[in-house]
PDB file of N, CA and C in Angstrom:
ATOM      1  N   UNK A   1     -15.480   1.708  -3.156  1.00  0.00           N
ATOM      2  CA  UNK A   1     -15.347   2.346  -1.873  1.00  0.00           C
ATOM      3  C   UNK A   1     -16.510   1.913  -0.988  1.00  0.00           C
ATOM      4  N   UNK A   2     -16.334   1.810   0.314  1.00  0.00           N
ATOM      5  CA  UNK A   2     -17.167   1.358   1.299  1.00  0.00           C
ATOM      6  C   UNK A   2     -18.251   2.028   1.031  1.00  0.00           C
ATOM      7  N   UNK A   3     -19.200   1.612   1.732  1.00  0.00           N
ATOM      8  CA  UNK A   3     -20.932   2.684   2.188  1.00  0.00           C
ATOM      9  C   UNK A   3     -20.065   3.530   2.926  1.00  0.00           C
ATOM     10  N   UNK A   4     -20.654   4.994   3.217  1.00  0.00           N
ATOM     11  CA  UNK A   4     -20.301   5.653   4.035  1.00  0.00           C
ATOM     12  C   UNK A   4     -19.082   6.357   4.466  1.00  0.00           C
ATOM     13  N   UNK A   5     -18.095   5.872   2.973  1.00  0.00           N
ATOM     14  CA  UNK A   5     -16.388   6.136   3.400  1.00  0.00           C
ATOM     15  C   UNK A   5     -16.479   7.390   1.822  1.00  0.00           C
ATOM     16  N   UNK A   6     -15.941   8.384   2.503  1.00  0.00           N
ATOM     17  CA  UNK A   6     -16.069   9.602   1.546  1.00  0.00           C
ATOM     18  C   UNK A   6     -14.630   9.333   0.814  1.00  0.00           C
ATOM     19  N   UNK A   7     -14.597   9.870  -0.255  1.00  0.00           N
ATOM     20  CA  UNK A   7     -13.525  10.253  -1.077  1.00  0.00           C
ATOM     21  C   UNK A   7     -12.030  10.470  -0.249  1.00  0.00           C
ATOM     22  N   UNK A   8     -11.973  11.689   0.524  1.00  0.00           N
ATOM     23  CA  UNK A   8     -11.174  12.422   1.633  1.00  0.00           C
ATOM     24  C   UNK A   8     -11.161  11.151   2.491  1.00  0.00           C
ATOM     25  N   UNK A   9     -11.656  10.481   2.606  1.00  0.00           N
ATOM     26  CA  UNK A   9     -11.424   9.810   4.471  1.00  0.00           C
ATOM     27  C   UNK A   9     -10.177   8.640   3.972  1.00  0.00           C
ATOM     28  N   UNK A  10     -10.358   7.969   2.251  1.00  0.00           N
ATOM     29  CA  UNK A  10      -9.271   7.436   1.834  1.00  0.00           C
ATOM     30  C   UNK A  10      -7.746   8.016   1.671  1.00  0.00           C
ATOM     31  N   UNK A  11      -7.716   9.182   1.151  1.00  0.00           N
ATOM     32  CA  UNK A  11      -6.819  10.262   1.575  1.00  0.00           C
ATOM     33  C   UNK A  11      -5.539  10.040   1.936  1.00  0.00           C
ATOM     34  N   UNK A  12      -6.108  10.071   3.224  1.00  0.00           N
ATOM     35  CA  UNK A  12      -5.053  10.127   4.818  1.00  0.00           C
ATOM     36  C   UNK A  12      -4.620   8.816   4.637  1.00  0.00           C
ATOM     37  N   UNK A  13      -5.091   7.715   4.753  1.00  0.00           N
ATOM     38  CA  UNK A  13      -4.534   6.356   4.328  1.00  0.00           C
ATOM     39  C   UNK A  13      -3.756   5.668   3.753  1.00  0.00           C
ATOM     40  N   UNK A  14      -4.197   6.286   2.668  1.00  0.00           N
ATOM     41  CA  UNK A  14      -2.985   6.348   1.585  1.00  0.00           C
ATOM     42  C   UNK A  14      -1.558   6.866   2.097  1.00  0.00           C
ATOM     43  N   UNK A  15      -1.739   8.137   2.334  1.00  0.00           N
ATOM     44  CA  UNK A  15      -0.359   8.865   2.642  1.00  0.00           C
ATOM     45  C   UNK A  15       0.098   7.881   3.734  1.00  0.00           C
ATOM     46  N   UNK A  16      -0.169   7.756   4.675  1.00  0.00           N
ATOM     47  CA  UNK A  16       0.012   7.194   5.811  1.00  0.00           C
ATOM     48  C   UNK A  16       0.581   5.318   5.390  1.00  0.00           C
ATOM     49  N   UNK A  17       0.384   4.946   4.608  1.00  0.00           N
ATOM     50  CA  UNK A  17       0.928   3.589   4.183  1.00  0.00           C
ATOM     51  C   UNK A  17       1.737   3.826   3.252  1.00  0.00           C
ATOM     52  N   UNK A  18       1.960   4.555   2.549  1.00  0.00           N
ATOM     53  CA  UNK A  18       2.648   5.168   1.457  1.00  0.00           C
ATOM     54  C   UNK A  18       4.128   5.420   2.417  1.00  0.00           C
ATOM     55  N   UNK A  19       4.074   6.439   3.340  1.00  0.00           N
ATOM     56  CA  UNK A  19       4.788   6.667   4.158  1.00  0.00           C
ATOM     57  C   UNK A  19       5.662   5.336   5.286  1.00  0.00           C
ATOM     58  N   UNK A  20       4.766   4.896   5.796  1.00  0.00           N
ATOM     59  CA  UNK A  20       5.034   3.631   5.874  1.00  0.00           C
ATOM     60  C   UNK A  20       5.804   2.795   5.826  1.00  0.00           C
ATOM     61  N   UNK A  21       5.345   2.597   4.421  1.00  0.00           N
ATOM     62  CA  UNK A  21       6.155   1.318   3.550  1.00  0.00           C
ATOM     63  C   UNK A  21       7.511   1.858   2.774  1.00  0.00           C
ATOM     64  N   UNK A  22       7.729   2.994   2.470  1.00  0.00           N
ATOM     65  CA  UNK A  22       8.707   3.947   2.502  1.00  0.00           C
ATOM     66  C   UNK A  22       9.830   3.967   3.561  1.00  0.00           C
ATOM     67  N   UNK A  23       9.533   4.299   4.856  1.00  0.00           N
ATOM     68  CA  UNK A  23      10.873   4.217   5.486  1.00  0.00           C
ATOM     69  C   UNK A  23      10.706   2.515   5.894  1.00  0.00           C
ATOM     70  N   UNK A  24       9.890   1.509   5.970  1.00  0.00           N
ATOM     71  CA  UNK A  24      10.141   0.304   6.351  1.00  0.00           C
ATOM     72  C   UNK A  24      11.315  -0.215   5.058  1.00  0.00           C
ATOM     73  N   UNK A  25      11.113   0.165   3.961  1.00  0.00           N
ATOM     74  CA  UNK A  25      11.940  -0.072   3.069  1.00  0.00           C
ATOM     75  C   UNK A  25      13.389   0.647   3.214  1.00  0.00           C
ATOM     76  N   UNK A  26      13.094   2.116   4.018  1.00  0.00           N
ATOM     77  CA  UNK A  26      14.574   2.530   4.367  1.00  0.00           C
ATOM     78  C   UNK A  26      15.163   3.432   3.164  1.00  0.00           C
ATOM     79  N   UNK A  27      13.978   4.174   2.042  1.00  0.00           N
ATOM     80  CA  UNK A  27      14.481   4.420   1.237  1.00  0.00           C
ATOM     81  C   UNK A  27      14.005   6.099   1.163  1.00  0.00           C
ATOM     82  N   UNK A  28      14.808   6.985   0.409  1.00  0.00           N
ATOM     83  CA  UNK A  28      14.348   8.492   0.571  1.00  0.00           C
ATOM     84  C   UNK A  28      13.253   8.502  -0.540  1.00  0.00           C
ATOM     85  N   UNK A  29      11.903   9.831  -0.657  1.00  0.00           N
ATOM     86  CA  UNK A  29      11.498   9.998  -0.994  1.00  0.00           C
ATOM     87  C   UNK A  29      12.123  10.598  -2.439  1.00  0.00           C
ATOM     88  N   UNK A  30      12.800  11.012  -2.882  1.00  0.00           N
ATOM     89  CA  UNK A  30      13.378  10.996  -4.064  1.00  0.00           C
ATOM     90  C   UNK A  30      13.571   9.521  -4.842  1.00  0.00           C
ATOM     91  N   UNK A  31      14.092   8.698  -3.963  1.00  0.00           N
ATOM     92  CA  UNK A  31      14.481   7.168  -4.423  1.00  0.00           C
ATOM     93  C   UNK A  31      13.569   6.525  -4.597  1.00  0.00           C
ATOM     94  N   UNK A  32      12.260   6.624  -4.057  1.00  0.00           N
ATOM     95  CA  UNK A  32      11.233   6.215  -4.369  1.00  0.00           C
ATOM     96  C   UNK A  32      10.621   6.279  -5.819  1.00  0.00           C
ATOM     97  N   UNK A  33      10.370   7.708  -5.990  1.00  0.00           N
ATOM     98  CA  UNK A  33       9.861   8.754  -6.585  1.00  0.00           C
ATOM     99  C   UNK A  33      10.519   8.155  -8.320  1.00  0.00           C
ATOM    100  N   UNK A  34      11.655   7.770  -7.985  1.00  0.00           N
ATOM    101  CA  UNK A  34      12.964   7.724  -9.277  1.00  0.00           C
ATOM    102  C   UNK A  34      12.542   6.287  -9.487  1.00  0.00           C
ATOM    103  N   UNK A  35      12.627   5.144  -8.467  1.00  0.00           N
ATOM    104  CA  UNK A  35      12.438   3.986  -9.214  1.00  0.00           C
ATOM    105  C   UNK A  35      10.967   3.765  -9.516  1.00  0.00           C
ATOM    106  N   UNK A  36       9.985   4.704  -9.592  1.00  0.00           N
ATOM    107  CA  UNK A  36       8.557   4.320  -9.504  1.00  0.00           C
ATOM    108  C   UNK A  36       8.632   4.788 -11.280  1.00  0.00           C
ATOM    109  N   UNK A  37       9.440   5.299 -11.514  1.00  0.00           N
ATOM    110  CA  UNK A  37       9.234   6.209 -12.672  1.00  0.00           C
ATOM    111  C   UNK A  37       8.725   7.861 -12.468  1.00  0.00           C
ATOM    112  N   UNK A  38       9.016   8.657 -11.916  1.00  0.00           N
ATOM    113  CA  UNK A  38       8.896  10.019 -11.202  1.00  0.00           C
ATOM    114  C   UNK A  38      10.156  10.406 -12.111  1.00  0.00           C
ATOM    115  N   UNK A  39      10.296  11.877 -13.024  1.00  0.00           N
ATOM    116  CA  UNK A  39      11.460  12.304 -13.083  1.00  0.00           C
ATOM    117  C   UNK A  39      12.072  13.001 -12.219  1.00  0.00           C
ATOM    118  N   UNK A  40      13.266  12.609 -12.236  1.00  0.00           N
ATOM    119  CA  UNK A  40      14.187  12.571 -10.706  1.00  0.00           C
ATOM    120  C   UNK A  40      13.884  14.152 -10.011  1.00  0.00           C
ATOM    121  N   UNK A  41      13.475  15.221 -10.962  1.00  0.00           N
ATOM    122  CA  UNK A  41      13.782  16.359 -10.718  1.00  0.00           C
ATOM    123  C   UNK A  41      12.381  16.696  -9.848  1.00  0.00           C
ATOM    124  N   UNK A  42      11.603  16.295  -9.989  1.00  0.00           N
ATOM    125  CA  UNK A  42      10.407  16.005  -9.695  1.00  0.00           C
ATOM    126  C   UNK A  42       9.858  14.946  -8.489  1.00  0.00           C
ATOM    127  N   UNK A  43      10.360  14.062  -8.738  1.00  0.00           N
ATOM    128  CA  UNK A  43      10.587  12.914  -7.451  1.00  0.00           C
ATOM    129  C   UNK A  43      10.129  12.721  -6.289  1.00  0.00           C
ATOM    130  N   UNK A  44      11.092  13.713  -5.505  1.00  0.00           N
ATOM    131  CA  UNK A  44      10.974  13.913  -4.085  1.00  0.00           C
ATOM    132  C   UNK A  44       9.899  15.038  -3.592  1.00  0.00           C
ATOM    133  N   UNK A  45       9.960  15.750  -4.355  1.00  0.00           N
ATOM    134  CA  UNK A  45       8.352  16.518  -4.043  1.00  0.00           C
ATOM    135  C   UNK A  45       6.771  16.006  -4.458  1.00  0.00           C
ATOM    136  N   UNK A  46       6.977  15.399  -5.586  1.00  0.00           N
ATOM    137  CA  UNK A  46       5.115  14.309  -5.572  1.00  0.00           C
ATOM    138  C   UNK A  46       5.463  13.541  -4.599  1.00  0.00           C
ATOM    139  N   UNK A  47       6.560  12.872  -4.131  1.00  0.00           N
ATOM    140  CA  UNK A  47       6.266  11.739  -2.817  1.00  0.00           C
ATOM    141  C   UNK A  47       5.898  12.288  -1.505  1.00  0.00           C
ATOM    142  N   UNK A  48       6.987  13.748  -1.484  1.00  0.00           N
ATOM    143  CA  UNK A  48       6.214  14.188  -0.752  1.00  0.00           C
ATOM    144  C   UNK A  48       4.779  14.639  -0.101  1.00  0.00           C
ATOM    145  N   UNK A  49       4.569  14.959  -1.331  1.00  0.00           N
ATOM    146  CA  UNK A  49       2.829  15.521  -1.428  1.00  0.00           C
ATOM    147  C   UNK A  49       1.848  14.518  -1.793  1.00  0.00           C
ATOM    148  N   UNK A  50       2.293  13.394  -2.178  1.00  0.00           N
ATOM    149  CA  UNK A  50       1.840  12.338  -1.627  1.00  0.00           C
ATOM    150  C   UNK A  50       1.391  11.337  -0.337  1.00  0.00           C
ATOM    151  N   UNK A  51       2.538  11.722   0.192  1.00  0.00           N
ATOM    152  CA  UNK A  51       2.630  11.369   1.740  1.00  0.00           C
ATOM    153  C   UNK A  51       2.095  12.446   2.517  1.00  0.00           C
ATOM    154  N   UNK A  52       2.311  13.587   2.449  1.00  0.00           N
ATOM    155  CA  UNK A  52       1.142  14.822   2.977  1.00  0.00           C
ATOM    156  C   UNK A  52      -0.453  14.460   3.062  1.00  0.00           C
ATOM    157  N   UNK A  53      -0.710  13.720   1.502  1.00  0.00           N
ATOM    158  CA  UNK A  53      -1.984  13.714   1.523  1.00  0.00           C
ATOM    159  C   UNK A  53      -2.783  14.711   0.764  1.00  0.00           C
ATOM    160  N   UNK A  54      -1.624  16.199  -0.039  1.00  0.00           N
ATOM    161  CA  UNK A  54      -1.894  17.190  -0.506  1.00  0.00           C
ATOM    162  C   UNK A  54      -2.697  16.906  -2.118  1.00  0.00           C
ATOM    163  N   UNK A  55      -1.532  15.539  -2.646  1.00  0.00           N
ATOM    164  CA  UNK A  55      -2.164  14.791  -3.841  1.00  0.00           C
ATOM    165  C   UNK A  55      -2.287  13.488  -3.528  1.00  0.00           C
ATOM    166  N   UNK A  56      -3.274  12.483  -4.318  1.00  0.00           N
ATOM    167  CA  UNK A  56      -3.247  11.484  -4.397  1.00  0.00           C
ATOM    168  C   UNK A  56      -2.751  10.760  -5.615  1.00  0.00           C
ATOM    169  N   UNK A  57      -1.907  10.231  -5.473  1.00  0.00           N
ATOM    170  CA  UNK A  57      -1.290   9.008  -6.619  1.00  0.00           C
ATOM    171  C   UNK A  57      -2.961   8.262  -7.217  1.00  0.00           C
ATOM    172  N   UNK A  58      -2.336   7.729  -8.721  1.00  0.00           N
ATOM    173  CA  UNK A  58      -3.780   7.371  -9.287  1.00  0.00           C
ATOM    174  C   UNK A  58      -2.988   5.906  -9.089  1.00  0.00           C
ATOM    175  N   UNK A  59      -4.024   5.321  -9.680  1.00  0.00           N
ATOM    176  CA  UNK A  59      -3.638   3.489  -9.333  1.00  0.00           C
ATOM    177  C   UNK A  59      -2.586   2.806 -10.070  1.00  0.00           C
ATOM    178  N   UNK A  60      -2.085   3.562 -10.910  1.00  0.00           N
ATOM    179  CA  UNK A  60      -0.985   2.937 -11.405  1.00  0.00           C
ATOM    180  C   UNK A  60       0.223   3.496 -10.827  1.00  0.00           C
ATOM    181  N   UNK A  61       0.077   4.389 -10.787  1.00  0.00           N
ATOM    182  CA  UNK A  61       1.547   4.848  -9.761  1.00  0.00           C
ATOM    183  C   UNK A  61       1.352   3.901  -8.835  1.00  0.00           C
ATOM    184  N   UNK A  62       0.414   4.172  -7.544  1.00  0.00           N
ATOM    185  CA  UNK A  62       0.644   3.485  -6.784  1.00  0.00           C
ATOM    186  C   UNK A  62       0.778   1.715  -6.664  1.00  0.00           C
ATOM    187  N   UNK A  63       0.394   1.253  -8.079  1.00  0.00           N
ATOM    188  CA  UNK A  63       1.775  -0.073  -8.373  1.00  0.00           C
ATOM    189  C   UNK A  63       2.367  -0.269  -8.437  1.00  0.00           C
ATOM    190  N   UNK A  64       3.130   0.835  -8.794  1.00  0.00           N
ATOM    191  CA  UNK A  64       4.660   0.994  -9.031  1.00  0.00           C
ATOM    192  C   UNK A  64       5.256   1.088  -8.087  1.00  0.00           C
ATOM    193  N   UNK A  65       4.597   1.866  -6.819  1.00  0.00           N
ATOM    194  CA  UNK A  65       4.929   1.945  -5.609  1.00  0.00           C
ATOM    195  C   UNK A  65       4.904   1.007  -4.614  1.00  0.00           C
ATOM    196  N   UNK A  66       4.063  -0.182  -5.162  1.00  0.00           N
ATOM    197  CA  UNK A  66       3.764  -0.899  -4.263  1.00  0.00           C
ATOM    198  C   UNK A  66       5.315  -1.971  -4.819  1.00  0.00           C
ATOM    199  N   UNK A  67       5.743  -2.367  -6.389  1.00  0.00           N
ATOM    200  CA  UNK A  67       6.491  -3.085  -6.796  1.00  0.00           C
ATOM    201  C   UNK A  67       7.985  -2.891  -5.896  1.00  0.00           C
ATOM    202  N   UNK A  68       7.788  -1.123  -6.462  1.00  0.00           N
ATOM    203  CA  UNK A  68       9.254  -1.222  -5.666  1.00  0.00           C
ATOM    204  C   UNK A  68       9.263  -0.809  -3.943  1.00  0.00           C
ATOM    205  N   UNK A  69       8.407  -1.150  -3.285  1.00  0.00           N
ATOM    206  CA  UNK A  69       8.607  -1.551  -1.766  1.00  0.00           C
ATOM    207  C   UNK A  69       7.950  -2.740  -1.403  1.00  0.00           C
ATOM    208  N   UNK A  70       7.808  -3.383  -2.234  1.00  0.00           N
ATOM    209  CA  UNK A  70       7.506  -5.283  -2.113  1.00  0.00           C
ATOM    210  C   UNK A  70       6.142  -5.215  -0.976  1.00  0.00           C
ATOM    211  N   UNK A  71       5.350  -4.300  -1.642  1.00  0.00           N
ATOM    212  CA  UNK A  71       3.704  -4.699  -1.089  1.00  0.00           C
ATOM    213  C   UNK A  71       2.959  -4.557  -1.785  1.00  0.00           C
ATOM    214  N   UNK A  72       1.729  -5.218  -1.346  1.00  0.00           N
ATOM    215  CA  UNK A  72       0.913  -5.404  -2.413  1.00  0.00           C
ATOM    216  C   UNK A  72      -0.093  -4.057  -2.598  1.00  0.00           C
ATOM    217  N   UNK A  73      -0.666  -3.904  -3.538  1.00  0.00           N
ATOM    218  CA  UNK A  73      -1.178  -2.498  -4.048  1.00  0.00           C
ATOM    219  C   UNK A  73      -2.406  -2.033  -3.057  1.00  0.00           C
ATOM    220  N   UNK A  74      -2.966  -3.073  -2.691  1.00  0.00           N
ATOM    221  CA  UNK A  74      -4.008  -3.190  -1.628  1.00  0.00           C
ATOM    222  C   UNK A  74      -3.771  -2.779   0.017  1.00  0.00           C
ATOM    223  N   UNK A  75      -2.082  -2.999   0.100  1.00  0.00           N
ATOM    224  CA  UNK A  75      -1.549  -2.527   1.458  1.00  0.00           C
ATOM    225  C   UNK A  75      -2.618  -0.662   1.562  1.00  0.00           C
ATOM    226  N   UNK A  76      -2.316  -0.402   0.248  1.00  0.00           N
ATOM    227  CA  UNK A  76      -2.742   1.422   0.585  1.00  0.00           C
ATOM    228  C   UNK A  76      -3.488   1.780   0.721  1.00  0.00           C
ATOM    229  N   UNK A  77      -4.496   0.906   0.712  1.00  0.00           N
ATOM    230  CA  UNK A  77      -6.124   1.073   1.118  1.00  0.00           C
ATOM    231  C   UNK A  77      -6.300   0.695   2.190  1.00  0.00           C
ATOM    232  N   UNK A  78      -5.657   0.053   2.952  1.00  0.00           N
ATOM    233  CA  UNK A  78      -6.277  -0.935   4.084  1.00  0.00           C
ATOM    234  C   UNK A  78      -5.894  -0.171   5.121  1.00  0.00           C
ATOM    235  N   UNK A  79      -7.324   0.140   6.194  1.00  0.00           N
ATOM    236  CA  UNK A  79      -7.886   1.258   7.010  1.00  0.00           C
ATOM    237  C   UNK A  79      -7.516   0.989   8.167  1.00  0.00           C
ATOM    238  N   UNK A  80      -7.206  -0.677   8.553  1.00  0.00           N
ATOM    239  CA  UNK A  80      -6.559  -1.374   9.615  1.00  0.00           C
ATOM    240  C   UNK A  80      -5.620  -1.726   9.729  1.00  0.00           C
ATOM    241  N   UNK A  81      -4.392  -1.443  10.599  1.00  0.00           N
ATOM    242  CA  UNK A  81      -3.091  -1.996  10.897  1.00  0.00           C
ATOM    243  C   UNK A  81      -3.361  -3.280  10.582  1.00  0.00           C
ATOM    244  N   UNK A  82      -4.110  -4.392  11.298  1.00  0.00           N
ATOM    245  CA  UNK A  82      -3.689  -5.564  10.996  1.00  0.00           C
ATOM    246  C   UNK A  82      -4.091  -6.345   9.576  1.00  0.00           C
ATOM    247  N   UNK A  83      -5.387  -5.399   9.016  1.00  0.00           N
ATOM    248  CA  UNK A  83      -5.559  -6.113   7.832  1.00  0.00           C
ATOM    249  C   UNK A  83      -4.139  -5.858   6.830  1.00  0.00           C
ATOM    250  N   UNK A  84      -3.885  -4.101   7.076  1.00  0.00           N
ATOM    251  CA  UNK A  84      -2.460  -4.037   5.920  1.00  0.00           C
ATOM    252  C   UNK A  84      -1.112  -5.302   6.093  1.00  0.00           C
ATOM    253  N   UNK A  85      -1.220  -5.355   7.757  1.00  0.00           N
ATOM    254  CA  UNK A  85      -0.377  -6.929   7.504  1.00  0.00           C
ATOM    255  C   UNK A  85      -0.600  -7.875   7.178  1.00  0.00           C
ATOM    256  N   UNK A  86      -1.812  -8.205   7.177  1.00  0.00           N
ATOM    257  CA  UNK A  86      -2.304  -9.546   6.536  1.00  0.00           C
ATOM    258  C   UNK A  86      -1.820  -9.500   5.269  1.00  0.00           C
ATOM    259  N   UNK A  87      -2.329  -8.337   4.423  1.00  0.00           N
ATOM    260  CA  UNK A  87      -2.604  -8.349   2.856  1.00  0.00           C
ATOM    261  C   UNK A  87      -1.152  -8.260   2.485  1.00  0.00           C
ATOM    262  N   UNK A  88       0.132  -7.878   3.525  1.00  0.00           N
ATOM    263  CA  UNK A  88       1.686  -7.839   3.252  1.00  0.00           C
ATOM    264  C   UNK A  88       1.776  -8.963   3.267  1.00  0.00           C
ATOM    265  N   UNK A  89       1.910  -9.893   4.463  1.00  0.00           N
ATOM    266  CA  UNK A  89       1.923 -11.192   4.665  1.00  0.00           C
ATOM    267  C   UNK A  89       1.450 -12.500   3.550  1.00  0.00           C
ATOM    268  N   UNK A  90       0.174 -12.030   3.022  1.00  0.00           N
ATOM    269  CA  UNK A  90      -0.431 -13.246   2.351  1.00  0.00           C
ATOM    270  C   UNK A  90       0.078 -12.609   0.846  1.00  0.00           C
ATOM    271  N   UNK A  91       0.432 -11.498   0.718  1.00  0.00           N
ATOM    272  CA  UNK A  91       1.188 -11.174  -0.549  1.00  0.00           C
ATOM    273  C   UNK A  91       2.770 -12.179  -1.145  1.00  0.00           C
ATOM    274  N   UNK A  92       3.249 -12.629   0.117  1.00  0.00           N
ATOM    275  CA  UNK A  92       4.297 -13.191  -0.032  1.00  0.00           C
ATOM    276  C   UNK A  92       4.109 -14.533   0.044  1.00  0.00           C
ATOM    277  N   UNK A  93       2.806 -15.578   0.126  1.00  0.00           N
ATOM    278  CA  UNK A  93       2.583 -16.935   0.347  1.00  0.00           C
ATOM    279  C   UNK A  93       2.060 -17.307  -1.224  1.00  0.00           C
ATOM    280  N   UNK A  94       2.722 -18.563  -1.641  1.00  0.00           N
ATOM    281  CA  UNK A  94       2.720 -19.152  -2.793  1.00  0.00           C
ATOM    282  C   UNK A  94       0.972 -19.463  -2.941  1.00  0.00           C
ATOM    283  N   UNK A  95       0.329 -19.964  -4.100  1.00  0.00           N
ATOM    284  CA  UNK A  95      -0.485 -20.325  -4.607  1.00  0.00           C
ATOM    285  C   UNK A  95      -1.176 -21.151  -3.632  1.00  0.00           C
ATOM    286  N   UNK A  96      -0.689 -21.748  -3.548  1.00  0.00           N
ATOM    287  CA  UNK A  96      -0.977 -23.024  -2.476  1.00  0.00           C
ATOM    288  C   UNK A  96      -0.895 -22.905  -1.197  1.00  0.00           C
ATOM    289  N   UNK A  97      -0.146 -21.795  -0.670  1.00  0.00           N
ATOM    290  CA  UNK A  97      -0.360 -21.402   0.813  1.00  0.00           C
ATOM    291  C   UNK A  97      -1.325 -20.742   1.125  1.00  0.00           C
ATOM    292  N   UNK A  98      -1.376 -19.690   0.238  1.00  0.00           N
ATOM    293  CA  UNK A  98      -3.121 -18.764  -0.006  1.00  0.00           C
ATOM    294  C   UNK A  98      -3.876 -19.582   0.088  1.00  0.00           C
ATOM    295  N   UNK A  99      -4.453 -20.471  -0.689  1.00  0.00           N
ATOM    296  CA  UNK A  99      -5.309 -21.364  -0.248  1.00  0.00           C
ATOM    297  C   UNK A  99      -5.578 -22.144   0.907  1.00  0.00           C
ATOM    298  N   UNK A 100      -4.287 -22.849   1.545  1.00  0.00           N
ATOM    299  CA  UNK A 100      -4.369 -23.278   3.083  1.00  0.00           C
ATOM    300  C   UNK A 100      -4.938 -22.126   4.008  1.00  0.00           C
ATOM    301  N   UNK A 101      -4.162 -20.902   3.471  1.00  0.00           N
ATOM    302  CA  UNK A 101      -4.842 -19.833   4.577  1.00  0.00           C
ATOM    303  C   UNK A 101      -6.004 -19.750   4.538  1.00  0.00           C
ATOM    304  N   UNK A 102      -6.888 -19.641   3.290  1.00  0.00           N
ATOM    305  CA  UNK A 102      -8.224 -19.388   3.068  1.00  0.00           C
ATOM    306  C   UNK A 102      -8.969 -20.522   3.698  1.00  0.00           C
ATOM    307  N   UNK A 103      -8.687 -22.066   3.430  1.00  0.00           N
ATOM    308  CA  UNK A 103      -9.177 -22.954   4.250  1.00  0.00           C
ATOM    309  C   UNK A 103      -9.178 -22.481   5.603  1.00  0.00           C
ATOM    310  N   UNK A 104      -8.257 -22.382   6.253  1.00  0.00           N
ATOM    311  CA  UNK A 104      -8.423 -22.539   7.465  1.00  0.00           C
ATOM    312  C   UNK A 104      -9.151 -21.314   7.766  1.00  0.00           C
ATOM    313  N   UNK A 105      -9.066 -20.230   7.044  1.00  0.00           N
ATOM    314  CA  UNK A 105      -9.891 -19.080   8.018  1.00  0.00           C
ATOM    315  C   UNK A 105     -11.599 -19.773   7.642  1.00  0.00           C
ATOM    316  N   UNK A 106     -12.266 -20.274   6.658  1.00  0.00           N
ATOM    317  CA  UNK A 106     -13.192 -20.362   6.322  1.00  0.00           C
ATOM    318  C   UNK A 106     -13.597 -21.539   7.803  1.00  0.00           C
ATOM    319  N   UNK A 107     -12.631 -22.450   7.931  1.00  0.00           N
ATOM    320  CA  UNK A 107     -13.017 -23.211   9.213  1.00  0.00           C
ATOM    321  C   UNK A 107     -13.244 -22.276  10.459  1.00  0.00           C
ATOM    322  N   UNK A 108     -12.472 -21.336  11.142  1.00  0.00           N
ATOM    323  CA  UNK A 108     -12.780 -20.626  11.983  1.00  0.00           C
ATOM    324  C   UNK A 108     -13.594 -19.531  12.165  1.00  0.00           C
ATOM    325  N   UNK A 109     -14.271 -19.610  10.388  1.00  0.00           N
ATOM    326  CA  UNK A 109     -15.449 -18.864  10.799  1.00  0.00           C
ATOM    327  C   UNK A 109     -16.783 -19.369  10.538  1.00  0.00           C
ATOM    328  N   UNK A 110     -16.067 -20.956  10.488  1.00  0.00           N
ATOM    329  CA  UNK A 110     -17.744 -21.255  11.126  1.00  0.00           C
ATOM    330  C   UNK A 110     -17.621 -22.360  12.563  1.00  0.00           C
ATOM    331  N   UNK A 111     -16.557 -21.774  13.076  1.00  0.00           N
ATOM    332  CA  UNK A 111     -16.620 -22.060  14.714  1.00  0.00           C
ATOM    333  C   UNK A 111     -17.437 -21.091  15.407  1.00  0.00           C
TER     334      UNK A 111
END
């Protein structure tokens, strides 16, 4: 965790990308809940209270969560709109494209 970034301030973040990546996927919080491995009966209320922010998912759930809405586990941390797209974006570029990307950003930051 950052200097200066409390426990709580990750939180909200979470829920908030969790949520997110949830309806971008178009799917109910039960359906989630069920393909993450959640028993069904159970499901739709931890996602809920997940997405509240009331609980936090530990890191393996939220892999599971990330598998079945095709982002990467790192999307749920990321504090910035555009970094969470980056880390969506470069989640989906082959071996070898990651690397072109990394080249080239390493060139523009030493422009």
């Amino acid at each position: 965790m950052a200097r200066n970034q409390t426990t709580s301030d990750v939180f909200p973040v979470i829920a908030r990308r969790l949520r997110e990546a949830r309806l971008r996927a178009g799917i109910s919080q039960k359906t989630l809940g069920m393909l993450a491995g959640i028993d069904e009966f159970s499901a739709s209320a931890r996602v809920n209270q997940y997405e509240r922010g009331k609980h936090v998912p530990d890191f393996l759930t939220l892999e599971k969560f990330a598998n079945v809405l095709s982002v990467p586990t790192e999307f749920f941390y990321a504090r910035d709109d555009i970094m969470a797209e980056m880390l969506t974006l470069l989640s989906n570029l082959s071996h070898r494209q990651k690397s072109q990307v990394i080249a080239h950003l390493k060139k523009l930051d030493r422009e």
